[in-house]
Protein backbone atom coordinates (compact mmCIF):
# COMPACT_ATOMS: atom_id res chain seq x y z
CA UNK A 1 29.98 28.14 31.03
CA UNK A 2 32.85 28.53 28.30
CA UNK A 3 33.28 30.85 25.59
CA UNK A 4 34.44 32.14 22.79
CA UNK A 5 34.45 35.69 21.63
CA UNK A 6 35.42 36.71 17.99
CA UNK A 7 36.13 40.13 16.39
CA UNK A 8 36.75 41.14 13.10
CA UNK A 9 36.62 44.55 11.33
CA UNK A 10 35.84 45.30 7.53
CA UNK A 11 38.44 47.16 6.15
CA UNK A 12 40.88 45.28 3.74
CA UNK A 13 44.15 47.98 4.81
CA UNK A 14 42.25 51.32 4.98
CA UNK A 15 39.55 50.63 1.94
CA UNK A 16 36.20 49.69 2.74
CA UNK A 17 35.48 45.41 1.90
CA UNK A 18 32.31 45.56 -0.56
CA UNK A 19 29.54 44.33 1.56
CA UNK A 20 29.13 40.69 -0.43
CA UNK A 21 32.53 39.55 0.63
CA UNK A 22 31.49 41.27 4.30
CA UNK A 23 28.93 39.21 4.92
CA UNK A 24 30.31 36.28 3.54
CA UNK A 25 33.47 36.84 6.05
CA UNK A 26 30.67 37.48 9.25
CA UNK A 27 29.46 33.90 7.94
CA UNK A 28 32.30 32.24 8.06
CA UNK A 29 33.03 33.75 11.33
CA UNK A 30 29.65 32.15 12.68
CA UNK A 31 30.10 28.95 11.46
CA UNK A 32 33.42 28.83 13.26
CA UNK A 33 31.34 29.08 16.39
CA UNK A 34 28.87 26.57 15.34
CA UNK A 35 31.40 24.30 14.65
CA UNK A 36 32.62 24.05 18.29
CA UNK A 37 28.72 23.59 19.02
CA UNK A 38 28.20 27.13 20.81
CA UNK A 39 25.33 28.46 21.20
CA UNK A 40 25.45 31.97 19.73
CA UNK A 41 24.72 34.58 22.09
CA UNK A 42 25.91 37.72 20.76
CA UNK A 43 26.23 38.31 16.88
CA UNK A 44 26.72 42.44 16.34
CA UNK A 45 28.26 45.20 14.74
CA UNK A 46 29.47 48.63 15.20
CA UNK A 47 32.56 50.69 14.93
CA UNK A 48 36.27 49.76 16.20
CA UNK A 49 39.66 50.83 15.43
CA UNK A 50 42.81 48.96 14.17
CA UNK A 51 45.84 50.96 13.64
CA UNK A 52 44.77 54.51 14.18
CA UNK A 53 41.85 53.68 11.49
CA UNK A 54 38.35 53.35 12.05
CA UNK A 55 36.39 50.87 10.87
CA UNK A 56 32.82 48.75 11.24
CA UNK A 57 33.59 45.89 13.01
CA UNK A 58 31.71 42.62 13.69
CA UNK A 59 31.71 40.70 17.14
CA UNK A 60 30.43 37.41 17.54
CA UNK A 61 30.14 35.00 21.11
CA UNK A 62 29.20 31.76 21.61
CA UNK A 63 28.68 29.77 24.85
CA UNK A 64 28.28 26.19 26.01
CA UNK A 65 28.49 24.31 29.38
CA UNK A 66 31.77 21.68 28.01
CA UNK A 67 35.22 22.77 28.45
CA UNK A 68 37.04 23.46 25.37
CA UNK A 69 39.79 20.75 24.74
CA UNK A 70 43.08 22.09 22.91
CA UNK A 71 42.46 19.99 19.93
CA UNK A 72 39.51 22.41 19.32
CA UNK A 73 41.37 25.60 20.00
CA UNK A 74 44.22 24.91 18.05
CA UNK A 75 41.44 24.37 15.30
CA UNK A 76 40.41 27.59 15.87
CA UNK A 77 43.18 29.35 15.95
CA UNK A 78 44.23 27.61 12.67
CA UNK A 79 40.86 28.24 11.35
CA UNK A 80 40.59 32.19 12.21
CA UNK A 81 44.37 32.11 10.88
CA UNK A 82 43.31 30.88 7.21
CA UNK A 83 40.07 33.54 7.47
CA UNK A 84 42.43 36.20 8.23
CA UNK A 85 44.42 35.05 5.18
CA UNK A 86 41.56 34.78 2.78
CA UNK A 87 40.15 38.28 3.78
CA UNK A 88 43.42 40.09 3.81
CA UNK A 89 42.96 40.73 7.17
CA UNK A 90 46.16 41.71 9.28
CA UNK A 91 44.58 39.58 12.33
CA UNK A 92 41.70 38.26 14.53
CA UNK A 93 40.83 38.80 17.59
CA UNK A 94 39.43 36.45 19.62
CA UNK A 95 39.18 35.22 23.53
CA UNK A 96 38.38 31.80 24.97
CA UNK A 97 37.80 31.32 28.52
CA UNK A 98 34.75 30.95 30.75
CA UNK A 99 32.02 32.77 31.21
CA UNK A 100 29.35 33.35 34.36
CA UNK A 101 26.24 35.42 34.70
CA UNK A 102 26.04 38.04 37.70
CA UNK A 103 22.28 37.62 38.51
CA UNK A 104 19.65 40.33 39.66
CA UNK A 105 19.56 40.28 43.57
């Protein structure tokens, strides 16, 4: 399998983003995901810190069984790039890579 793992956190420097603009940014966040047709496995929040300041933070994965070609991660990148931009974010955090399951014996 092949993944991708996204995290973002909700602070615009060290105020609090008003929850509309939040939720539209763990949206957009998701759809990124979607558009590389993964199947969303993991979609959460809970608290992080980015320069010595804590913050809620939102993690979303996706999986699917195709490789990821670099047309579609440079898209991504790009993509997560703009989103930072728009939600005055200093970066993203994501990973891309593959994934297995370490079954019950």
């Amino acid at each position: 399998m092949y993944s991708v793992s996204i995290t973002i956190g909700r602070n615009i420097a060290d105020q609090l983003m008003n929850r509309d603009l939040w939720n539209e940014f763990k949206s957009s966040v998701k759809n990124e995901l979607l558009n590389l047709n993964l199947q969303l496995t993991v979609s959460n929040t809970g608290i992080g810190e980015w320069d010595g300041i804590k913050e809620e933070n939102f993690i979303a994965k996706g999986i699917r069984e195709k490789p990821f070609a670099d047309d579609e991660t440079d898209r991504l990148v790009k993509n997560l790039s703009t989103l930072s931009k728009k939600y005055k974010q200093d970066a993203i955090a994501y990973a891309i890579g593959r994934s297995a399951l370490a079954l019950a014996e």
